[in-house]
Protein backbone atom coordinates (compact mmCIF):
# COMPACT_ATOMS: atom_id res chain seq x y z
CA UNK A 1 151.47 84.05 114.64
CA UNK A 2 148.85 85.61 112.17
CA UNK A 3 144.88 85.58 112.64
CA UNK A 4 144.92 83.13 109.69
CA UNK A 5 147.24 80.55 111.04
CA UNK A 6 144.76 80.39 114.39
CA UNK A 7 141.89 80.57 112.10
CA UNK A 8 143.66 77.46 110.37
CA UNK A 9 143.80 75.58 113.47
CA UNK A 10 140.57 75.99 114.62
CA UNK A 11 138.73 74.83 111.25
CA UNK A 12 141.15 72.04 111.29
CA UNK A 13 140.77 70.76 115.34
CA UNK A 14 137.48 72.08 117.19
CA UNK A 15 135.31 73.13 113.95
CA UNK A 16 137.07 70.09 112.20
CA UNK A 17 134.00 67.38 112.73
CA UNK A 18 131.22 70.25 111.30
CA UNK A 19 132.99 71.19 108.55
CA UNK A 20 131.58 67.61 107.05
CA UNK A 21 129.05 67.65 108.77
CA UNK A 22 125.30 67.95 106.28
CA UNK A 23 123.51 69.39 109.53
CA UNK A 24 126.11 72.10 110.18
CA UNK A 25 126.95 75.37 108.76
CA UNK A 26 130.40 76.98 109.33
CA UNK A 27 130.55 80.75 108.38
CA UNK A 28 133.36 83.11 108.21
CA UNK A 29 133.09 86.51 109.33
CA UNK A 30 129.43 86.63 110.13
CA UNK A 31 127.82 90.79 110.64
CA UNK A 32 125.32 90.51 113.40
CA UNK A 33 123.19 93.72 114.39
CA UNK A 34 123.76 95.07 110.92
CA UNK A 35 127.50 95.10 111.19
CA UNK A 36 127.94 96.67 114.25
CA UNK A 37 130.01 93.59 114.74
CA UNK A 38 131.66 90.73 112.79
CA UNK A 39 132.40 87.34 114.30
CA UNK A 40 135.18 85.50 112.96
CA UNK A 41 133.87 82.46 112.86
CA UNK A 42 130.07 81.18 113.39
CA UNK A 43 129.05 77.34 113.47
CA UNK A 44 125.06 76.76 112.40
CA UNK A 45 123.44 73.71 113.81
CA UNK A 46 121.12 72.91 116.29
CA UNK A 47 122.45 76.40 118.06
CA UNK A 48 124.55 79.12 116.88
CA UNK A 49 127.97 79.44 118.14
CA UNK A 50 130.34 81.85 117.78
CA UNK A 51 133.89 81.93 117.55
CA UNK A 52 136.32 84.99 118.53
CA UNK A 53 139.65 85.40 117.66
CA UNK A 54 142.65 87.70 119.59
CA UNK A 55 145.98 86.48 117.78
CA UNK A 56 149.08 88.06 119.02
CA UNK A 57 149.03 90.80 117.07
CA UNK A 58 145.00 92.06 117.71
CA UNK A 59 144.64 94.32 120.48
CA UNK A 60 141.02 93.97 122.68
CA UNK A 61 139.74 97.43 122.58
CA UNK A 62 137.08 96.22 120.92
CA UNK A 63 136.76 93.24 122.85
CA UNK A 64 134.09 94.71 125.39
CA UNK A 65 131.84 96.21 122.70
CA UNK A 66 131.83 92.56 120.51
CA UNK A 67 131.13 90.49 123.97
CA UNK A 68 127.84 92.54 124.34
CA UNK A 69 126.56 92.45 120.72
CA UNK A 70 128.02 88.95 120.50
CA UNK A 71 125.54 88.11 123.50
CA UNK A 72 122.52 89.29 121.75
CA UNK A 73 122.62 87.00 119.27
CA UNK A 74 124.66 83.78 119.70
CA UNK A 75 123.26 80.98 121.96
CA UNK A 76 127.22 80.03 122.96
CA UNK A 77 130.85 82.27 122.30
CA UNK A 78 134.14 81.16 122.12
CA UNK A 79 137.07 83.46 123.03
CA UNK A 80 139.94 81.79 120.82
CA UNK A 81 142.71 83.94 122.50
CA UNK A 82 146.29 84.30 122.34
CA UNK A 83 148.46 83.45 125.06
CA UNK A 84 149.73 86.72 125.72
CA UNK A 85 146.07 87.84 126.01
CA UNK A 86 144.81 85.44 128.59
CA UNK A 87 144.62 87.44 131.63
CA UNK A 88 143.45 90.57 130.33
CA UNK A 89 140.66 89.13 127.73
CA UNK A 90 139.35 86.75 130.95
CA UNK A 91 138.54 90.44 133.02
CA UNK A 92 136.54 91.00 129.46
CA UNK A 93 134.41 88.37 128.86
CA UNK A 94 131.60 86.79 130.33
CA UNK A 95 132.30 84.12 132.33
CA UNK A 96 129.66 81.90 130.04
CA UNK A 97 132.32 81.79 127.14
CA UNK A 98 134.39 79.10 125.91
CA UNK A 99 138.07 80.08 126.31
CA UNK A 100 140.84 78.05 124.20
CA UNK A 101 144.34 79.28 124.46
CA UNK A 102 147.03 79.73 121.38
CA UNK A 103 150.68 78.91 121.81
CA UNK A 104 153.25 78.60 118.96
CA UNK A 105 155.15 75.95 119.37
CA UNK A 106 158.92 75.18 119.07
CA UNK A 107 157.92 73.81 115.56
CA UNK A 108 156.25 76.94 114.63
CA UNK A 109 152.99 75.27 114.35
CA UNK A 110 149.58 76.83 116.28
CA UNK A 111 148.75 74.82 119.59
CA UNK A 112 145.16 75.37 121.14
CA UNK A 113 144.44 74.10 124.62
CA UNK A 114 140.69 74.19 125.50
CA UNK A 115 141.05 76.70 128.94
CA UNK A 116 137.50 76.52 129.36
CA UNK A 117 134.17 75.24 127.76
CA UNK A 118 131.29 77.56 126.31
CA UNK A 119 128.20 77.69 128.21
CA UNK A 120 124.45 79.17 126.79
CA UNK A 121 124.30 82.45 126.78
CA UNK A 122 121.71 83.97 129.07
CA UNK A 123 120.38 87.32 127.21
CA UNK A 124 119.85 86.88 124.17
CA UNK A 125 117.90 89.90 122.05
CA UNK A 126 115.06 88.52 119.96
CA UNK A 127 115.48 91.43 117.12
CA UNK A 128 119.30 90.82 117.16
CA UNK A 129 118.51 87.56 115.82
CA UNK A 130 115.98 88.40 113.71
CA UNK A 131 118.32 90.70 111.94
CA UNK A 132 120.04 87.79 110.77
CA UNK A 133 117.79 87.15 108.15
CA UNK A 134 117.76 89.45 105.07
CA UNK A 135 114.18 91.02 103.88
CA UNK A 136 112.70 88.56 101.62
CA UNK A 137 113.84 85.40 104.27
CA UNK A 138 111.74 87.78 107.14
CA UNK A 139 109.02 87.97 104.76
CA UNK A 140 109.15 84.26 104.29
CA UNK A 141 109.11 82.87 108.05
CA UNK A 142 106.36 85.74 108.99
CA UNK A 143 104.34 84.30 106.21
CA UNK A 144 104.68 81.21 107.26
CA UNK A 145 104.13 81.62 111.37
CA UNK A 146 101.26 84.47 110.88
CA UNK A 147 97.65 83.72 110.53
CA UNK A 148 97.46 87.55 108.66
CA UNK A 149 98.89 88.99 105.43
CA UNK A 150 102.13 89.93 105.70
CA UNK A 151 102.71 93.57 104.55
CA UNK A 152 106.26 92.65 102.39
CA UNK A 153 106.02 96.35 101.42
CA UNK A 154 107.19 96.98 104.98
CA UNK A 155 110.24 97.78 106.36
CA UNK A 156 112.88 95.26 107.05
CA UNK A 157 112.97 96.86 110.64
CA UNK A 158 109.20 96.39 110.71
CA UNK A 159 109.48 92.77 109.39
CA UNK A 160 112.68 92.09 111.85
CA UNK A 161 110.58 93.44 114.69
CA UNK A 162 106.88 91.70 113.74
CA UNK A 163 109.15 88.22 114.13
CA UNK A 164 111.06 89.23 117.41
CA UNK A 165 107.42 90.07 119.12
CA UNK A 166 105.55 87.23 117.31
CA UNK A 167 107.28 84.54 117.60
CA UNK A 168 108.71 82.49 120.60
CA UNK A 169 112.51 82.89 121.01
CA UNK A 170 112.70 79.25 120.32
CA UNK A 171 110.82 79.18 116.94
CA UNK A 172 112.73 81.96 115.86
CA UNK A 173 115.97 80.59 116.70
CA UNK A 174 115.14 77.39 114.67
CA UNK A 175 113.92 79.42 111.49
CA UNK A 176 116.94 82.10 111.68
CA UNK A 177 119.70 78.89 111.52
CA UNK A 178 117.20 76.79 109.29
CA UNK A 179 117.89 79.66 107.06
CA UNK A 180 121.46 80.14 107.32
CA UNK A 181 122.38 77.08 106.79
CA UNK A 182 120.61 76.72 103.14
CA UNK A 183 121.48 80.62 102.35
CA UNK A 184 123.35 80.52 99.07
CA UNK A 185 124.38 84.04 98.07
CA UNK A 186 126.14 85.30 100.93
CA UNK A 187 126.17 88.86 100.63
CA UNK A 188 129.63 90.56 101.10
């Protein structure tokens, strides 16, 4: 079973319903912390969720490293794991991630059985967030949060850190998906 086929039956079962949904945002391969990792898939709404799959043929040696940037930023994770993968990724994660199992059937087709629900993440990094948002969108939300000029000149490490220190966790949460879920040209 190929990364694709899982990927398939995720959009088309749990991400299903926010796929037509105005309010929600589904986003393939998402870089958070400038790369260091990619999630496979990320669902904007009134949180940010990620999405992590382990298909039979992925290994988890990266697994550790992606579960601690992955906590930085995302308010809830999902571990979309392949059977033969179970018991090894569950020593991995933290125990606040969704876990949903992938069997292939008789049939050939992808089954998922939900193992375990997500719950919110507990520490999430300000500037990992604000990273999410590309120079002139940090410009933007400091502009309009700040009582001050906003230097654009600046940095976008001096702009990403200005909004991590400036505003609540909350508000920044709200403007970072507010933003990516009107962003039009995704960068590749």
């Amino acid at each position: 079973m190929r990364e694709i086929d899982v990927r398939d039956a995720v959009r088309s079962g749990p991400l299903r319903k926010y796929l037509s949904d105005d309010r929600s945002r589904v986003i393939d391969e998402l870089a958070i912390c400038l790369g260091e990792a990619r999630v496979d898939i990320a669902v904007v709404n009134g949180k940010l969720a990620g999405y992590e799959i382990k298909s039979k043929n992925d290994t988890l040696i990266r697994l550790p490293r992606q579960a601690e940037i992955y906590g930085r930023v995302f308010d809830e994770m999902t571990l979309v794991v392949d059977a033969s993968h179970n018991d090894a990724s569950l020593k991995i994660i933290p125990d606040s991630w969704g876990v949903i199992e992938v069997r292939q059937a008789a049939d050939q087709s992808t089954k998922l059985k939900k193992l375990r629900a997500p719950r919110a993440t507990a520490d999430q990094d300000p500037y990992a967030i604000a990273q999410l948002l590309w120079k002139d969108e940090a410009v933007a939300v400091l502009m309009a949060h700040r009582k001050g000029p906003v230097p654009s000149s600046k940095p976008r490490t001096w702009l990403w850190e200005a909004l991590a220190s400036e505003l609540p966790l909350k508000k920044l949460k709200s403007e970072v998906r507010r933003i990516l879920k009107v962003r039009e040209d995704w960068r590749v």
